[in-house]
Protein backbone atom coordinates (compact mmCIF):
# COMPACT_ATOMS: atom_id res chain seq x y z
CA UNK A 1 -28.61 64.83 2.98
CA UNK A 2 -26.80 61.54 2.90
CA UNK A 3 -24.54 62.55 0.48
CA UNK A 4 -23.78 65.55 1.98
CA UNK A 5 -22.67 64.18 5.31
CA UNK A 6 -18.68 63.36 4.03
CA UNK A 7 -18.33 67.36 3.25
CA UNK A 8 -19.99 68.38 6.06
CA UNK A 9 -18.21 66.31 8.64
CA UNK A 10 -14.58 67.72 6.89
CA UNK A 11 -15.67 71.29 7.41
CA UNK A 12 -16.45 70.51 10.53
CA UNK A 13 -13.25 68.82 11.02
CA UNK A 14 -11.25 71.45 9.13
CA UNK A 15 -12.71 74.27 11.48
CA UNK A 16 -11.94 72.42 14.49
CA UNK A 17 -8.31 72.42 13.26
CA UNK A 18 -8.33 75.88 12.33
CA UNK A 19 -9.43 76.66 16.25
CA UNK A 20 -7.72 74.55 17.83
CA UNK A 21 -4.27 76.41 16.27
CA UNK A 22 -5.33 79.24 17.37
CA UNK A 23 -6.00 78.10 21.00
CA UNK A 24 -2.99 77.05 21.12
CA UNK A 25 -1.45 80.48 19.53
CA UNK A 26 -2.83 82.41 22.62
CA UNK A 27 -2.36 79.73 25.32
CA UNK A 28 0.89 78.91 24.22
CA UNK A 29 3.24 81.75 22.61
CA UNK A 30 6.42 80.26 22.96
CA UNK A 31 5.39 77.72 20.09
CA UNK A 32 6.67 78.15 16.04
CA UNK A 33 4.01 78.18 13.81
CA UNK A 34 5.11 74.61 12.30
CA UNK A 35 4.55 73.49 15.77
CA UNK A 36 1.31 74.66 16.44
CA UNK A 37 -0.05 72.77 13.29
CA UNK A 38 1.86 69.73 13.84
CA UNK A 39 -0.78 67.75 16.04
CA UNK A 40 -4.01 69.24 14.59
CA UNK A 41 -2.88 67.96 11.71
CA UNK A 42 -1.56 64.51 12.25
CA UNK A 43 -5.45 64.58 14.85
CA UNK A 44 -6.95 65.25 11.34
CA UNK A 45 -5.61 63.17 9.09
CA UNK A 46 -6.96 60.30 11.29
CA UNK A 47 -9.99 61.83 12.30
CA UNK A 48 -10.26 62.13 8.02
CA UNK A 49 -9.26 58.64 7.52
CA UNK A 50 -11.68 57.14 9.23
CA UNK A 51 -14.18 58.87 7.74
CA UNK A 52 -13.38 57.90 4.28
CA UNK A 53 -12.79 54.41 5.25
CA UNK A 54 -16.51 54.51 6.90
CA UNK A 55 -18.02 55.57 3.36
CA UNK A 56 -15.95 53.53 1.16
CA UNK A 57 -16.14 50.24 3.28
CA UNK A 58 -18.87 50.68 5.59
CA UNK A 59 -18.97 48.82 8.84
CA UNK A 60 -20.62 45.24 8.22
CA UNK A 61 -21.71 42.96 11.32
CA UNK A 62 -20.16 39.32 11.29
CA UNK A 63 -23.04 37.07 12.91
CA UNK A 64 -21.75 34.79 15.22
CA UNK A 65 -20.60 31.51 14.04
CA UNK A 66 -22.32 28.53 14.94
CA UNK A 67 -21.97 25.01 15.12
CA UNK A 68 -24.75 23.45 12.78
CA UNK A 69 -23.61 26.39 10.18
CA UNK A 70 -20.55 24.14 9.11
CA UNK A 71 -20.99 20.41 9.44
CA UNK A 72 -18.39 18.23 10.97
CA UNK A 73 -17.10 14.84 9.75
CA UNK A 74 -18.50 11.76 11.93
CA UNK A 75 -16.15 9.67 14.05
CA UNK A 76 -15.09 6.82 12.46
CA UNK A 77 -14.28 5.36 16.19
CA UNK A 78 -17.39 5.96 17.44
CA UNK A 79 -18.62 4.04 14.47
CA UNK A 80 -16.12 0.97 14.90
CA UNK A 81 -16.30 1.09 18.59
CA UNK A 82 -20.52 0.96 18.09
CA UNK A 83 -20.33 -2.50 16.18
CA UNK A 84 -21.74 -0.47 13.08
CA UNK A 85 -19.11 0.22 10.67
CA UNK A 86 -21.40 -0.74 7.73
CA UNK A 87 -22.99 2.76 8.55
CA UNK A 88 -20.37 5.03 7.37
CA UNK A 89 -20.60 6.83 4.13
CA UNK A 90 -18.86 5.44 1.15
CA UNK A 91 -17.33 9.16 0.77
CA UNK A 92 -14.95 8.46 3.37
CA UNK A 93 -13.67 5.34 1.41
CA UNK A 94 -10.13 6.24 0.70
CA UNK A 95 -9.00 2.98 -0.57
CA UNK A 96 -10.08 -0.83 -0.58
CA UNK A 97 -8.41 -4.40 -1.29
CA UNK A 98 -10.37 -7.52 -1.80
CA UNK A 99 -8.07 -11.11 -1.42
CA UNK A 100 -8.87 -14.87 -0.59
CA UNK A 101 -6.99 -16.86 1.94
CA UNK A 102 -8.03 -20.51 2.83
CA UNK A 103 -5.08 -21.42 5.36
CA UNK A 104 -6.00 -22.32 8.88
CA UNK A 105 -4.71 -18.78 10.13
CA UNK A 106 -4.13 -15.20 8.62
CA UNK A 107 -1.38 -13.33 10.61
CA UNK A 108 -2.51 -9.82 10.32
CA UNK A 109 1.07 -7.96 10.18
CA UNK A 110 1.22 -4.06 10.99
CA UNK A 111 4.07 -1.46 11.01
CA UNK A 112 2.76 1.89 12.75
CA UNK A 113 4.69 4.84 12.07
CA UNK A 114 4.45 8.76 12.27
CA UNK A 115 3.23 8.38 8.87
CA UNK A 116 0.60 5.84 9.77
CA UNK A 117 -1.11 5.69 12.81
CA UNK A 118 -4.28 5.04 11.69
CA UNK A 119 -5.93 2.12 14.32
CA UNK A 120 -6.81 -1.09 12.64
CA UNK A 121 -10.54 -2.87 13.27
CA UNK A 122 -10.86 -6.83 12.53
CA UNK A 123 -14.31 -7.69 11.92
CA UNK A 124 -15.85 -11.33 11.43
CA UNK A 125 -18.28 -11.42 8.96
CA UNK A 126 -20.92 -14.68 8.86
CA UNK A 127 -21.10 -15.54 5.31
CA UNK A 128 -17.51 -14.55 3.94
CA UNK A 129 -15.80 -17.47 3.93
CA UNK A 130 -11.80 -17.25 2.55
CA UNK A 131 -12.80 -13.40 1.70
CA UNK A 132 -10.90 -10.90 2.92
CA UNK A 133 -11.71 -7.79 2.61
CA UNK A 134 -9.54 -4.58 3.72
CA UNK A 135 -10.79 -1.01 3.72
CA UNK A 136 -9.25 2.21 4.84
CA UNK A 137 -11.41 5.17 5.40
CA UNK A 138 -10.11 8.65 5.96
CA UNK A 139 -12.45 11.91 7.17
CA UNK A 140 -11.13 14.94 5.63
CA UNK A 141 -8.52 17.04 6.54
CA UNK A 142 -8.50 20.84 6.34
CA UNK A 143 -6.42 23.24 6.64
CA UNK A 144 -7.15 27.72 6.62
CA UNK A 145 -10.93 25.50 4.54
CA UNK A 146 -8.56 24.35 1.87
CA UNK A 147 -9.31 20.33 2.00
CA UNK A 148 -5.55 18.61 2.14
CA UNK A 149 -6.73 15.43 2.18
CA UNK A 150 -5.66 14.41 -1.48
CA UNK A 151 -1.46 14.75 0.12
CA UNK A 152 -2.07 11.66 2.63
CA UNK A 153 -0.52 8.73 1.56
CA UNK A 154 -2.75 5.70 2.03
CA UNK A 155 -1.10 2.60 3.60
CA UNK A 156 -0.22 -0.42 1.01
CA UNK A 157 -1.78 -3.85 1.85
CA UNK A 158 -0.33 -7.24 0.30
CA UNK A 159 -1.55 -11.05 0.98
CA UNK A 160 1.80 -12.74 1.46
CA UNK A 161 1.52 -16.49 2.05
CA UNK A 162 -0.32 -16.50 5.88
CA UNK A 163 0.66 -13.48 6.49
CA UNK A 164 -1.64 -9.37 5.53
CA UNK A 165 0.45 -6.71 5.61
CA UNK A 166 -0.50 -3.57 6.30
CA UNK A 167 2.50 -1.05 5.18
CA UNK A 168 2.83 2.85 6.06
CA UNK A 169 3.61 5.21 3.16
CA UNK A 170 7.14 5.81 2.12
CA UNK A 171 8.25 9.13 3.87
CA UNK A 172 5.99 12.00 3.74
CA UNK A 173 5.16 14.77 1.15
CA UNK A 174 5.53 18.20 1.90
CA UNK A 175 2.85 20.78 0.98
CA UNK A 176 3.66 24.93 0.49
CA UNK A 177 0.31 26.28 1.57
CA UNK A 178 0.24 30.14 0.98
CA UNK A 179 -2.87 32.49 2.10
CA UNK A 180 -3.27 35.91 1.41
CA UNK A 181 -5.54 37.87 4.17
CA UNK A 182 -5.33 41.74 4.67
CA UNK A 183 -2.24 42.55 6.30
CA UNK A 184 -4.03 45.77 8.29
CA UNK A 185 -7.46 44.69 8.88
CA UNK A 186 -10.24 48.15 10.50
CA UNK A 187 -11.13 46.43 13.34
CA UNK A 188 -12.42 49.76 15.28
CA UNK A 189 -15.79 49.83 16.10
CA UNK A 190 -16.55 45.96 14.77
CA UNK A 191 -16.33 44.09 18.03
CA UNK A 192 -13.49 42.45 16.33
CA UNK A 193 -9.86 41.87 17.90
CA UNK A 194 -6.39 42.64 15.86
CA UNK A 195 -5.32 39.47 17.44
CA UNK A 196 -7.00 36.05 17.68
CA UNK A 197 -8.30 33.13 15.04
CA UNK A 198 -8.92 35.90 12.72
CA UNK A 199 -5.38 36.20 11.99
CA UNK A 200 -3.95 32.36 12.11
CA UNK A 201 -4.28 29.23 10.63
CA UNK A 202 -7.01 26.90 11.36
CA UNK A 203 -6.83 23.15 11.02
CA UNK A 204 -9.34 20.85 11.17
CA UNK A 205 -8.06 17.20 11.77
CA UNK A 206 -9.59 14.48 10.43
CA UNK A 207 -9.21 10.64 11.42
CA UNK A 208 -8.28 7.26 9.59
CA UNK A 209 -8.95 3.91 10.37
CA UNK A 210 -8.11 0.49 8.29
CA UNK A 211 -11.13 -2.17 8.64
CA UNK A 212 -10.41 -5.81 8.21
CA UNK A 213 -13.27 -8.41 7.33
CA UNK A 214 -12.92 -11.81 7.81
CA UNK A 215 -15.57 -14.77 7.75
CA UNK A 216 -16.81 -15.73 11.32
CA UNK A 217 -14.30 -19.18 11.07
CA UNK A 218 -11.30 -17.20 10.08
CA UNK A 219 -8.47 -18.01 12.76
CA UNK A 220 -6.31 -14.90 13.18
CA UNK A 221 -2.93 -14.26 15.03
CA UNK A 222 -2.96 -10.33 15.73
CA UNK A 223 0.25 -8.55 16.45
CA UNK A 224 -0.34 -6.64 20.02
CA UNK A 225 1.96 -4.45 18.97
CA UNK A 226 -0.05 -3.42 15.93
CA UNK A 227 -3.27 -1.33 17.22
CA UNK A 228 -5.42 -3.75 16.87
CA UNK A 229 -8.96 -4.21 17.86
CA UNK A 230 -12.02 -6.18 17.20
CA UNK A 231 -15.40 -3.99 15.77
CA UNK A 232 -17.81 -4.78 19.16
């Protein structure tokens, strides 16, 4: 019976037509023939459209998103503001520089830029001595899902004499991202809107931060200019 329902539901369809002409051949006489058939047809064809659509690609229901069904990154200020960066997962470890310095104080210099603007954590580690160790950790970036992390440029950090630099990336690099989605998406009936997040690009922003660990007797000369502050 099923099967059946497409063929009944056009000769249904196609008798309907077939009245409604000739309704409108009695009601109104005035009317060409060509005219008479002109809107039950074009009524029809979309009537008949939607059928076929409805058996070829039958209606499916979305369930409604939720949070816990995709996972976001942690805050990595929460983390450094909490006075337990030592909790963060190694995944987010972009890059990391190990140096000794035994002067009397490190000047810890810093060039923020639209490139760079990742805020910079100094903390004093007991039992470090001259170490110095630098990490920079980065949560993921995404963009439409597609993860763009790996077209950041991580900063460049140098020991020079007293002084740690901590230098943005040269320039930026441009990225061509092209999706395909379905340029005429059947929306009747689904609860679903032509416009709206469906139909644009999502991004998901993710954040960077550069740690700096020092031993507890390490004298430091912080530029205020810099972004810097000290893991609580």
């Amino acid at each position: 019976m099923i099967a059946l329902l497409p063929i009944i539901l056009l000769t249904v369809l196609m008798i309907g037509v077939i009245m409604l002409v000739r309704f409108s051949a009695k009601s109104f006489p005035a009317l060409r023939r060509k005219e008479r058939w002109l809107l039950p047809l074009y009524v029809s064809i979309l009537i008949a459209c939607g059928i076929i659509l409805a058996i070829v690609q039958p209606f499916e229901e979305r369930p409604a998103s939720s949070g816990e069904e995709k996972p976001s990154s942690p805050s990595l200020y929460s983390y450094m503001d909490g006075g337990n960066p030592e909790d963060i997962d190694e995944a987010f470890v972009r890059e990391g520089w190990d140096f000794t310095y035994s002067g009397e104080e490190l000047h810890i210099i810093s060039s923020p830029s639209e490139e760079l603007m990742a805020p910079i954590y100094v903390e004093k580690v007991a039992g470090m001595g001259d170490a110095v160790e630098v990490i920079y950790y980065e949560t993921p970036l995404y963009m439409d899902g597609e993860d763009m992390s790996e077209y950041i440029n991580p900063p460049a950090v140098t020991l020079s004499g007293d002084g740690l630099h901590i230098i943005s990336p040269d320039g930026y690099e441009e990225v061509e991202l092209n999706t395909f989605k379905d340029p005429f998406p059947f929306n009747q009936f689904t609860g679903r809107t032509f416009m709206g997040s469906e139909n644009e690009s999502t991004v998901q922003h993710g954040e960077n931060v550069v740690l700096i660990r020092v031993g507890e007797d390490q004298t430091l000369d912080l530029n205020p200019d810099s972004y810097i502050n000290y893991v609580r």
